[in-house]
PDB file of N, CA and C in Angstrom:
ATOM      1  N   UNK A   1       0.841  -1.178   0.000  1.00  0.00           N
ATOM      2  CA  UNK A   1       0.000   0.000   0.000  1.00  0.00           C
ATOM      3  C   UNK A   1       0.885   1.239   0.000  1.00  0.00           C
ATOM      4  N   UNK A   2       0.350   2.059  -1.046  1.00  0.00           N
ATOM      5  CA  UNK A   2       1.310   3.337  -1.144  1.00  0.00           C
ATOM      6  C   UNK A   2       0.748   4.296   0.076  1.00  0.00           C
ATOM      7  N   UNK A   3       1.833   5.576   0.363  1.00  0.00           N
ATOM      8  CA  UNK A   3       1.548   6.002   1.465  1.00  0.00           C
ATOM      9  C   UNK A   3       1.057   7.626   0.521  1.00  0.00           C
ATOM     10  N   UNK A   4       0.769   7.646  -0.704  1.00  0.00           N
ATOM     11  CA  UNK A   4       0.587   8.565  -1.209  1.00  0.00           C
ATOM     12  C   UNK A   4      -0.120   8.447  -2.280  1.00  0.00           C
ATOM     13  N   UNK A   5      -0.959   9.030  -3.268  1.00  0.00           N
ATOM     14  CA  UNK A   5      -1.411   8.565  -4.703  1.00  0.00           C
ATOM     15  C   UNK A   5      -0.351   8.965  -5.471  1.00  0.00           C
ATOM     16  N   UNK A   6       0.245   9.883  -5.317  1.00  0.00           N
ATOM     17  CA  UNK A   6       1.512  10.038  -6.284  1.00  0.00           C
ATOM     18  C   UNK A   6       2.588   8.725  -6.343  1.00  0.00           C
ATOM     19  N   UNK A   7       2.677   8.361  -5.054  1.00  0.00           N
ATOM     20  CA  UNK A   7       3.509   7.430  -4.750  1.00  0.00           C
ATOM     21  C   UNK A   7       2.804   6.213  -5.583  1.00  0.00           C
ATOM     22  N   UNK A   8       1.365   5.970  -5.490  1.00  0.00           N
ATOM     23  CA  UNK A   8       1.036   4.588  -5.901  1.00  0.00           C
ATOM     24  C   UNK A   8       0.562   4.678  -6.896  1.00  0.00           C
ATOM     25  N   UNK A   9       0.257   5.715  -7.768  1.00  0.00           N
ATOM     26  CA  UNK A   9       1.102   5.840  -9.308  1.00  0.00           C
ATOM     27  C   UNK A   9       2.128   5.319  -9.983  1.00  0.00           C
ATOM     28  N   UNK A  10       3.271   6.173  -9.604  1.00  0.00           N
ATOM     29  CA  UNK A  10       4.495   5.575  -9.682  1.00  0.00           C
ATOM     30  C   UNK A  10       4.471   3.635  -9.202  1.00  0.00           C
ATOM     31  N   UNK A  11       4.141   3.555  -8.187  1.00  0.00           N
ATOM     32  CA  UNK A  11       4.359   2.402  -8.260  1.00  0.00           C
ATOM     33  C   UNK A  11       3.350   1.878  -9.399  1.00  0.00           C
ATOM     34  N   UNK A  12       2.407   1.275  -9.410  1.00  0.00           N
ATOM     35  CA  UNK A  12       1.784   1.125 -10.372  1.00  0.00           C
ATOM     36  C   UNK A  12       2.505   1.085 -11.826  1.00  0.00           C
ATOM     37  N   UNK A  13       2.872   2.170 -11.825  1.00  0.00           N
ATOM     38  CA  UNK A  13       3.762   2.506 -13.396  1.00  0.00           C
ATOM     39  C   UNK A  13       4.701   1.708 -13.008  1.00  0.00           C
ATOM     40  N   UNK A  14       5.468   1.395 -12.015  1.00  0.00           N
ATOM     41  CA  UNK A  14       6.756   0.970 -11.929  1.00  0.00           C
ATOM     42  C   UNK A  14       6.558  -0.837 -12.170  1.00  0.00           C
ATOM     43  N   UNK A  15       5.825  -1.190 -11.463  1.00  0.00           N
ATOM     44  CA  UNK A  15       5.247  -2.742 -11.512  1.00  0.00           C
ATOM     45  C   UNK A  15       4.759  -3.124 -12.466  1.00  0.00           C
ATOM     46  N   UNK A  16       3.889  -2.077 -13.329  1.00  0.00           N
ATOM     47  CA  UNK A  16       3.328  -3.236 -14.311  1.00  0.00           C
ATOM     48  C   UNK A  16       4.614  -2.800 -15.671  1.00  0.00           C
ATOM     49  N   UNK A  17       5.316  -2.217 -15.681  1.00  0.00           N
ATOM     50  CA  UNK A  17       6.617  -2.057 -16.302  1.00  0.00           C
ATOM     51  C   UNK A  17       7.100  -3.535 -16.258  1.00  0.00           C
ATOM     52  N   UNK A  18       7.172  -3.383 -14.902  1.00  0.00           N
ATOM     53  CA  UNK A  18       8.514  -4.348 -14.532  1.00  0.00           C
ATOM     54  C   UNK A  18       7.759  -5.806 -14.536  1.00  0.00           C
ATOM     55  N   UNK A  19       6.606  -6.344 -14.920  1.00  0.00           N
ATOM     56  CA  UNK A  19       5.471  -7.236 -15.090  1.00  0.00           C
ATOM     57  C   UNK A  19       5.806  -7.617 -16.500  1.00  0.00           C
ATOM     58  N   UNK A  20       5.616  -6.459 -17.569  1.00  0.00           N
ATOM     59  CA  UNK A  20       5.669  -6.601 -18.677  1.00  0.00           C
ATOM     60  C   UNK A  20       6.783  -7.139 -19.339  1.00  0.00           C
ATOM     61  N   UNK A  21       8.083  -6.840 -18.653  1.00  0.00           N
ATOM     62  CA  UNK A  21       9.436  -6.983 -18.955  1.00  0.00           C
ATOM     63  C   UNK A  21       9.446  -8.524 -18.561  1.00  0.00           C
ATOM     64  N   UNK A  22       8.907  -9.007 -17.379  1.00  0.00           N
ATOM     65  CA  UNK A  22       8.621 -10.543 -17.173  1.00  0.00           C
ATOM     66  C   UNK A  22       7.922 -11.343 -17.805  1.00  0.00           C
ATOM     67  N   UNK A  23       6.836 -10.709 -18.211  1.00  0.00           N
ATOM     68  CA  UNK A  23       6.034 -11.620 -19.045  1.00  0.00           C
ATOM     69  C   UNK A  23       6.384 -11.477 -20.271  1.00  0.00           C
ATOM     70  N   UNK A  24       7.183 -10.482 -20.789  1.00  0.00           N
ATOM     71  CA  UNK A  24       8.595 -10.751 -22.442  1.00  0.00           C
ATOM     72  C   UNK A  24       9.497 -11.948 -22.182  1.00  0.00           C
ATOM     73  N   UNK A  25       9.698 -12.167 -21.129  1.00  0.00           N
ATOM     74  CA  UNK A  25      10.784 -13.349 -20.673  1.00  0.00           C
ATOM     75  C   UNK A  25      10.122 -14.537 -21.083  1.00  0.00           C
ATOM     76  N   UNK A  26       9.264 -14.995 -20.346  1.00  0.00           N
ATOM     77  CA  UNK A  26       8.118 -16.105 -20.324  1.00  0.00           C
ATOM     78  C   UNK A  26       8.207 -16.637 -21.735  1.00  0.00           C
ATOM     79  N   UNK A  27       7.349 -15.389 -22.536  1.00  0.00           N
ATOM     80  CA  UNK A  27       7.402 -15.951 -23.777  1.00  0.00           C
ATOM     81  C   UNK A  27       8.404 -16.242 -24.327  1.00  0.00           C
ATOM     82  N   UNK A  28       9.377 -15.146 -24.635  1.00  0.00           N
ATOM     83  CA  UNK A  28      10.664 -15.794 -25.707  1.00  0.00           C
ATOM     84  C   UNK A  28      11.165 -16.774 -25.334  1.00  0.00           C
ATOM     85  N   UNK A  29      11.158 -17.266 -24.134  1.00  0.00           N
ATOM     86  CA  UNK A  29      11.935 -18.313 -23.638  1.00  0.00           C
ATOM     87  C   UNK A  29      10.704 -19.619 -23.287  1.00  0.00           C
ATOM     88  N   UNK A  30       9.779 -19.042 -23.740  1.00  0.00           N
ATOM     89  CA  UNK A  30       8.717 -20.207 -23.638  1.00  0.00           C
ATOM     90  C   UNK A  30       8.470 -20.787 -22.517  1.00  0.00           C
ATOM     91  N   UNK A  31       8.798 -20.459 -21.488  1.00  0.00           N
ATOM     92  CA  UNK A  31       8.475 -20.734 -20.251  1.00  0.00           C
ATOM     93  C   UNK A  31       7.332 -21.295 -19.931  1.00  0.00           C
ATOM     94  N   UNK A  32       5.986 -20.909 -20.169  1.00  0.00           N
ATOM     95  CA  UNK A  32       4.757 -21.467 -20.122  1.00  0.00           C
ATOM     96  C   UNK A  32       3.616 -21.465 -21.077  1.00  0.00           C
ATOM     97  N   UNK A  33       4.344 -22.546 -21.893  1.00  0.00           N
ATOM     98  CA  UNK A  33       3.381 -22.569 -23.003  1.00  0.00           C
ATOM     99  C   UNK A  33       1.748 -23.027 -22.791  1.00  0.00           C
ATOM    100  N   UNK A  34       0.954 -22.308 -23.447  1.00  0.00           N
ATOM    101  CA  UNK A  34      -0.419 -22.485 -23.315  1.00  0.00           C
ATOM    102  C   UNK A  34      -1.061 -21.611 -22.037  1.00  0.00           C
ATOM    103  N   UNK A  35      -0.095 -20.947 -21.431  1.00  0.00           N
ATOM    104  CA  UNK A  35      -0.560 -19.639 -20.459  1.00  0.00           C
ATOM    105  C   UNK A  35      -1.109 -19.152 -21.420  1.00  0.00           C
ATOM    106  N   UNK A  36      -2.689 -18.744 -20.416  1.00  0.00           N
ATOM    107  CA  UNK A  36      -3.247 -17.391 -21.323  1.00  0.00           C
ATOM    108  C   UNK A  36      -2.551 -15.896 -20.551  1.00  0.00           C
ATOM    109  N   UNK A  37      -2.879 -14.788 -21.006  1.00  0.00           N
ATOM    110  CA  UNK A  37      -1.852 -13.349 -20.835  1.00  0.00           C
ATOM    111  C   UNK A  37      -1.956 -13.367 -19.308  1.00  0.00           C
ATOM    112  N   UNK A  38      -3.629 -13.466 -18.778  1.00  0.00           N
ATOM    113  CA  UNK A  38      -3.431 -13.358 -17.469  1.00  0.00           C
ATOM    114  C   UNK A  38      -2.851 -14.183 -16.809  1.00  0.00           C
ATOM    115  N   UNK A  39      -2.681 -15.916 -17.172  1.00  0.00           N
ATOM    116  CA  UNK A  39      -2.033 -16.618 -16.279  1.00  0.00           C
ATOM    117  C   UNK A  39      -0.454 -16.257 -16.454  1.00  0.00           C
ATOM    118  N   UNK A  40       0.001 -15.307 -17.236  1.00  0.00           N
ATOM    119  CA  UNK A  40       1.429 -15.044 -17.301  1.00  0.00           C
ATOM    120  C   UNK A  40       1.620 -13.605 -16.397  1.00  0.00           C
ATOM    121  N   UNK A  41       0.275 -13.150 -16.668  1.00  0.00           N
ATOM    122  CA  UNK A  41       0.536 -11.533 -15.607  1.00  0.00           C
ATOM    123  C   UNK A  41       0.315 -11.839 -13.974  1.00  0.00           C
ATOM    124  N   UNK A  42      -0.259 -13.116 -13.810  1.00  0.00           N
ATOM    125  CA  UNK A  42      -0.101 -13.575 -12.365  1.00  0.00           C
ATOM    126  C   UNK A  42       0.851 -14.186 -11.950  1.00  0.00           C
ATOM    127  N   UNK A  43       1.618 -15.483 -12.889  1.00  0.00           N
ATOM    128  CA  UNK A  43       2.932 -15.781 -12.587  1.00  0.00           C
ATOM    129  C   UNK A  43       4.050 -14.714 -12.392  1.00  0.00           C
ATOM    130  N   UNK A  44       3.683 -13.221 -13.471  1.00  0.00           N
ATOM    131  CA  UNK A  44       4.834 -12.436 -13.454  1.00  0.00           C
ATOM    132  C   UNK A  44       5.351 -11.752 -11.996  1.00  0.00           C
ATOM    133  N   UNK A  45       3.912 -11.538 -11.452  1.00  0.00           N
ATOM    134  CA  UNK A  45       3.714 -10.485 -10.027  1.00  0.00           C
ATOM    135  C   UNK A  45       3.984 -11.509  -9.132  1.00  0.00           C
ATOM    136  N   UNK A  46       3.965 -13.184  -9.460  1.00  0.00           N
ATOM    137  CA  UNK A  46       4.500 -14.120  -8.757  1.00  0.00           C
ATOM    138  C   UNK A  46       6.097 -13.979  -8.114  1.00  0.00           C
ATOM    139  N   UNK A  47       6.874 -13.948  -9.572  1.00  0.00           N
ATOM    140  CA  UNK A  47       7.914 -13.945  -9.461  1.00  0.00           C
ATOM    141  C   UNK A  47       8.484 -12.826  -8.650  1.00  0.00           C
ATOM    142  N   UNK A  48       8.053 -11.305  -9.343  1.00  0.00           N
ATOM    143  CA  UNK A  48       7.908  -9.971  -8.424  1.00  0.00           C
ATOM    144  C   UNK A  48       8.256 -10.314  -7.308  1.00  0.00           C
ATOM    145  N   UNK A  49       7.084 -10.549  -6.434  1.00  0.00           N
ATOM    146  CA  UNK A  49       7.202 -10.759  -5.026  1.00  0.00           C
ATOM    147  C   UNK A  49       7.906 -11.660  -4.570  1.00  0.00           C
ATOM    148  N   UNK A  50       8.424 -12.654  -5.312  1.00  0.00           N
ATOM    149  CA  UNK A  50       9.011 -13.605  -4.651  1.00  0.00           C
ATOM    150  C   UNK A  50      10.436 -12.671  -4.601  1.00  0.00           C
ATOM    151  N   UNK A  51      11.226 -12.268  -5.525  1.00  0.00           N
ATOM    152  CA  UNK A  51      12.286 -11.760  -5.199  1.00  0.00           C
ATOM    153  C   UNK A  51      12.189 -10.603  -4.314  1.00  0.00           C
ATOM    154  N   UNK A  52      11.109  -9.730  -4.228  1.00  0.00           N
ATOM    155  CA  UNK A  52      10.744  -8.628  -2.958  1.00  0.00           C
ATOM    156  C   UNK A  52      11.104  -9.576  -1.771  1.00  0.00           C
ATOM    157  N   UNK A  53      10.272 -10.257  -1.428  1.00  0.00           N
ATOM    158  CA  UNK A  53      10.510 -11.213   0.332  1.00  0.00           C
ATOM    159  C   UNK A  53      11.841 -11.572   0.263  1.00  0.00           C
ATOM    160  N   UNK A  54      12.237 -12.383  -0.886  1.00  0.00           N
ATOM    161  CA  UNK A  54      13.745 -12.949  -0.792  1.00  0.00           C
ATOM    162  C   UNK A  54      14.862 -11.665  -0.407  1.00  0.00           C
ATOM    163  N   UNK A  55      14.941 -10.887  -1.294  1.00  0.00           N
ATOM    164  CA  UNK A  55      15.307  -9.278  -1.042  1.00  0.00           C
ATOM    165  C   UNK A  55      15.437  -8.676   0.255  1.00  0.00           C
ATOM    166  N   UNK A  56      14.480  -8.480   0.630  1.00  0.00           N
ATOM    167  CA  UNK A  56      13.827  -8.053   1.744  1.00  0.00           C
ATOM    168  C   UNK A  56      14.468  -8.755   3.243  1.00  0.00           C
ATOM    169  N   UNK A  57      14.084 -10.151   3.349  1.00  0.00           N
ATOM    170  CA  UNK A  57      14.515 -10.885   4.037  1.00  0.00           C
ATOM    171  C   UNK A  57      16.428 -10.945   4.347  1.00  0.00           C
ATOM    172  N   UNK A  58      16.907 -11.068   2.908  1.00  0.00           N
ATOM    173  CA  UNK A  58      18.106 -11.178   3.358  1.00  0.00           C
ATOM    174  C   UNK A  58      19.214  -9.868   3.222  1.00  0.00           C
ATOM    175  N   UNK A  59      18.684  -8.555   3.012  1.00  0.00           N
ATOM    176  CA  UNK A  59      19.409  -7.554   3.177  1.00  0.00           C
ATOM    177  C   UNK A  59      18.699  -6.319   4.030  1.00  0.00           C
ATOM    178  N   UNK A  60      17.813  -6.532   4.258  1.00  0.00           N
ATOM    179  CA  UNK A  60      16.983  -5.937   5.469  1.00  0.00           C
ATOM    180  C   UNK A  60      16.997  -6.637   6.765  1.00  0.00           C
ATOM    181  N   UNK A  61      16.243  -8.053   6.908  1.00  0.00           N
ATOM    182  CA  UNK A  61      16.336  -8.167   8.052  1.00  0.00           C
ATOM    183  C   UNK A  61      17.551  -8.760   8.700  1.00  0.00           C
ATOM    184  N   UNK A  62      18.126  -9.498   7.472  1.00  0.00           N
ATOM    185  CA  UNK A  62      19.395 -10.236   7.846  1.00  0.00           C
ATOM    186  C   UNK A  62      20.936  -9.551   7.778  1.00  0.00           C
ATOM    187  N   UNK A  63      20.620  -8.523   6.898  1.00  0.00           N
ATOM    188  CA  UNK A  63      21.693  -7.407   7.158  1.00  0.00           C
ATOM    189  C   UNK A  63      22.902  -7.787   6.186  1.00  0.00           C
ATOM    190  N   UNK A  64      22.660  -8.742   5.344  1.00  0.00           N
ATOM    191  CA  UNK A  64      23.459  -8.996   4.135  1.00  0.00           C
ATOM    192  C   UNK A  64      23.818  -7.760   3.240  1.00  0.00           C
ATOM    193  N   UNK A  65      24.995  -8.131   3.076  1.00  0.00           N
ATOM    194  CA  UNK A  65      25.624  -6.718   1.296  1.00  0.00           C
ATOM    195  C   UNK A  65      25.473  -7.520   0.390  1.00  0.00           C
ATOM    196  N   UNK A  66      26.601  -7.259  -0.533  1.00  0.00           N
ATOM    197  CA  UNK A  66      26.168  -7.259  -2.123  1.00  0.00           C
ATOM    198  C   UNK A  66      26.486  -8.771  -2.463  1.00  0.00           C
ATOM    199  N   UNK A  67      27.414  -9.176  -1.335  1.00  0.00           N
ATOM    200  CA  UNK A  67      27.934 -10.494  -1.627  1.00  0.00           C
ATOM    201  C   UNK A  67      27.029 -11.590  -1.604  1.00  0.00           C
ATOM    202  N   UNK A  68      25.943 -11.202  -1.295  1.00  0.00           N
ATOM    203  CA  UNK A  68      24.476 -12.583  -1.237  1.00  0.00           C
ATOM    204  C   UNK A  68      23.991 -12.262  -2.454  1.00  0.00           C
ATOM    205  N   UNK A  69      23.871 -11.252  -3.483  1.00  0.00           N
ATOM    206  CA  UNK A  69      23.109 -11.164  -4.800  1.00  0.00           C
ATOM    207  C   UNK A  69      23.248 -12.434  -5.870  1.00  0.00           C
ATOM    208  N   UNK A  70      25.034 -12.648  -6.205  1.00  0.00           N
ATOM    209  CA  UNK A  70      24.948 -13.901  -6.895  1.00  0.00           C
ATOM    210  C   UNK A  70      24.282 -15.053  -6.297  1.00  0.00           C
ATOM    211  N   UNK A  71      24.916 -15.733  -4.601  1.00  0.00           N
ATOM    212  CA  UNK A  71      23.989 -17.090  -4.604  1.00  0.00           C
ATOM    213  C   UNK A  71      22.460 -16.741  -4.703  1.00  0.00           C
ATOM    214  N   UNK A  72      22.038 -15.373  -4.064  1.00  0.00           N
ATOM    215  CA  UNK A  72      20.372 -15.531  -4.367  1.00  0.00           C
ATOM    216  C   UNK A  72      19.789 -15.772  -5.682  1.00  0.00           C
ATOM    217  N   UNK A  73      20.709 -15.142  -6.901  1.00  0.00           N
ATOM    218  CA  UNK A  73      20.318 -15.221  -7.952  1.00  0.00           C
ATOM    219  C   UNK A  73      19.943 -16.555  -8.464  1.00  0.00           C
ATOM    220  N   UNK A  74      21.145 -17.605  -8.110  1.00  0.00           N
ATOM    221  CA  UNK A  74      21.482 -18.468  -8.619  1.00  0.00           C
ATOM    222  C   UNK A  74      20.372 -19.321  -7.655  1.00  0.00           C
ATOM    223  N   UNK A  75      19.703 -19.618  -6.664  1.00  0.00           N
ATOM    224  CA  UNK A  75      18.495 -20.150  -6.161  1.00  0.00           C
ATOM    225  C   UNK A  75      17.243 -19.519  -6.927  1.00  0.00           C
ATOM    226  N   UNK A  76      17.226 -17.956  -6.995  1.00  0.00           N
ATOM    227  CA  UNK A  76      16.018 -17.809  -7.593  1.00  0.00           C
ATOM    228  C   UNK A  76      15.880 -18.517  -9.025  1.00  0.00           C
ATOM    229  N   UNK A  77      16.965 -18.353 -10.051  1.00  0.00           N
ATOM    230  CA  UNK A  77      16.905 -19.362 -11.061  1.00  0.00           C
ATOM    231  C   UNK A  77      16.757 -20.388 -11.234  1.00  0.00           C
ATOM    232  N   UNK A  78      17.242 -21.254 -10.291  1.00  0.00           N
ATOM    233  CA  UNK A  78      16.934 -23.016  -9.661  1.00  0.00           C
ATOM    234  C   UNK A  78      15.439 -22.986  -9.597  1.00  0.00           C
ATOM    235  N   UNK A  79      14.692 -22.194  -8.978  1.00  0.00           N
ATOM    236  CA  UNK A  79      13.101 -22.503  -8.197  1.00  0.00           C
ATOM    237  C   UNK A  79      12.771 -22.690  -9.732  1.00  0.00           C
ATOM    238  N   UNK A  80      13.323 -21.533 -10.386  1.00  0.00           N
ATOM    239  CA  UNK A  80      12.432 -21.102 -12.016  1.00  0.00           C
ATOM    240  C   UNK A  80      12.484 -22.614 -12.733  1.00  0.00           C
ATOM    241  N   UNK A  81      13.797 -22.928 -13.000  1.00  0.00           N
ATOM    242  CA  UNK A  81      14.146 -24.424 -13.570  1.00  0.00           C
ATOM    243  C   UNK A  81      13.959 -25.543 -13.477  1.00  0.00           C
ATOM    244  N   UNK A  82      13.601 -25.458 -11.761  1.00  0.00           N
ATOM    245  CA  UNK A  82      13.318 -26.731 -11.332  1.00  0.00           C
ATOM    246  C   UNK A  82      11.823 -26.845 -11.497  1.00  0.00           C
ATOM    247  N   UNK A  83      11.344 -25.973 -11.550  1.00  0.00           N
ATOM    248  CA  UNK A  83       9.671 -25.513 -11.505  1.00  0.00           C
ATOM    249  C   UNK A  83       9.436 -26.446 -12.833  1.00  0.00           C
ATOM    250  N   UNK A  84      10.423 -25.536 -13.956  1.00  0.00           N
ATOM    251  CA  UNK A  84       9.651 -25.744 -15.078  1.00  0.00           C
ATOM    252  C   UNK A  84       9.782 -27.668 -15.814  1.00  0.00           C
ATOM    253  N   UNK A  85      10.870 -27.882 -14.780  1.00  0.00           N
ATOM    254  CA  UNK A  85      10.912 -29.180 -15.252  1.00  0.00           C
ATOM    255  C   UNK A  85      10.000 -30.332 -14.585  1.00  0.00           C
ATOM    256  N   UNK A  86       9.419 -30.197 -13.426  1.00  0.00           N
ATOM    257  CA  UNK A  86       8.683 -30.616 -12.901  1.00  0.00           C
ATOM    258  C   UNK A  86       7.278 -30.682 -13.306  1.00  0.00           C
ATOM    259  N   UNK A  87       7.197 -29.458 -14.466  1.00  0.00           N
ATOM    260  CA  UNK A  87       5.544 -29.098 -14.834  1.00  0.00           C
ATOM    261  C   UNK A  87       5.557 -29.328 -16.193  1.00  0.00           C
ATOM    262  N   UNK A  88       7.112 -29.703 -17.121  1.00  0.00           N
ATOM    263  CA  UNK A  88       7.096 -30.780 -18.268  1.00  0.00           C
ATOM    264  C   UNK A  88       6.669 -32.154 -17.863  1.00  0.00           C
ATOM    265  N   UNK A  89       7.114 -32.352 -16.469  1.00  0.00           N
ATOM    266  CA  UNK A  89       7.109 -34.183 -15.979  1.00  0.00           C
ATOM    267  C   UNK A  89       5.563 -34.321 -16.004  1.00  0.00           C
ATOM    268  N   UNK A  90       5.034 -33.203 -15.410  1.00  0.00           N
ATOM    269  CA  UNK A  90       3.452 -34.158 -14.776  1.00  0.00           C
ATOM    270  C   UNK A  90       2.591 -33.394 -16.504  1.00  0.00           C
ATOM    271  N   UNK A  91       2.956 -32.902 -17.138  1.00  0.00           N
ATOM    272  CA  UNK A  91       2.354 -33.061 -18.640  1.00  0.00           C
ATOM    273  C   UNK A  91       2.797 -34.099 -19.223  1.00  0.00           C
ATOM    274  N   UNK A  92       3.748 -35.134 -19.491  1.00  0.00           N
ATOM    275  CA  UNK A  92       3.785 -35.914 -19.862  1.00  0.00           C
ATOM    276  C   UNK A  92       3.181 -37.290 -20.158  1.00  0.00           C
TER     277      UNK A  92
END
């Protein structure tokens, strides 16, 4: 919740930006084929938040620097990979 309408504008503008730029990913890389737009604009705000908490969690509350960005990266990409191979298996 914004603490302003100007503020939750901007956000707004800023998220579904940064939504759109995710759900360009999805597709070119085919990530979830047979998503319709919205099931890709809900996975996108999925992903969003998941790196917000992850974020959040380990340089806010845990007080981490810059040196946690690569392994986080490299887990947040795992969830993505492992996800997607798991959801080729049970289509099969």
């Amino acid at each position: 919740m914004a603490a302003s309408p100007e503020i939750a504008d901007i956000s707004k503008q800023f998220y579904g930006n940064v939504c759109e730029v995710v759900k360009g990913m999805f597709k070119h890389f085919n990530v979830y084929p047979g998503y319709t737009e919205e099931q890709l604009q809900m996975t996108a705000y999925a992903e969003i938040g998941m790196v917000e908490l992850v974020a959040y969690q380990w340089f806010i509350e845990k007080g981490y620097g810059l040196e946690k960005i690569d392994p986080l990266a490299e887990v947040l990409v795992g969830i993505n990979v492992n996800a997607l191979s798991e959801t080729d298996v049970n289509r099969g």
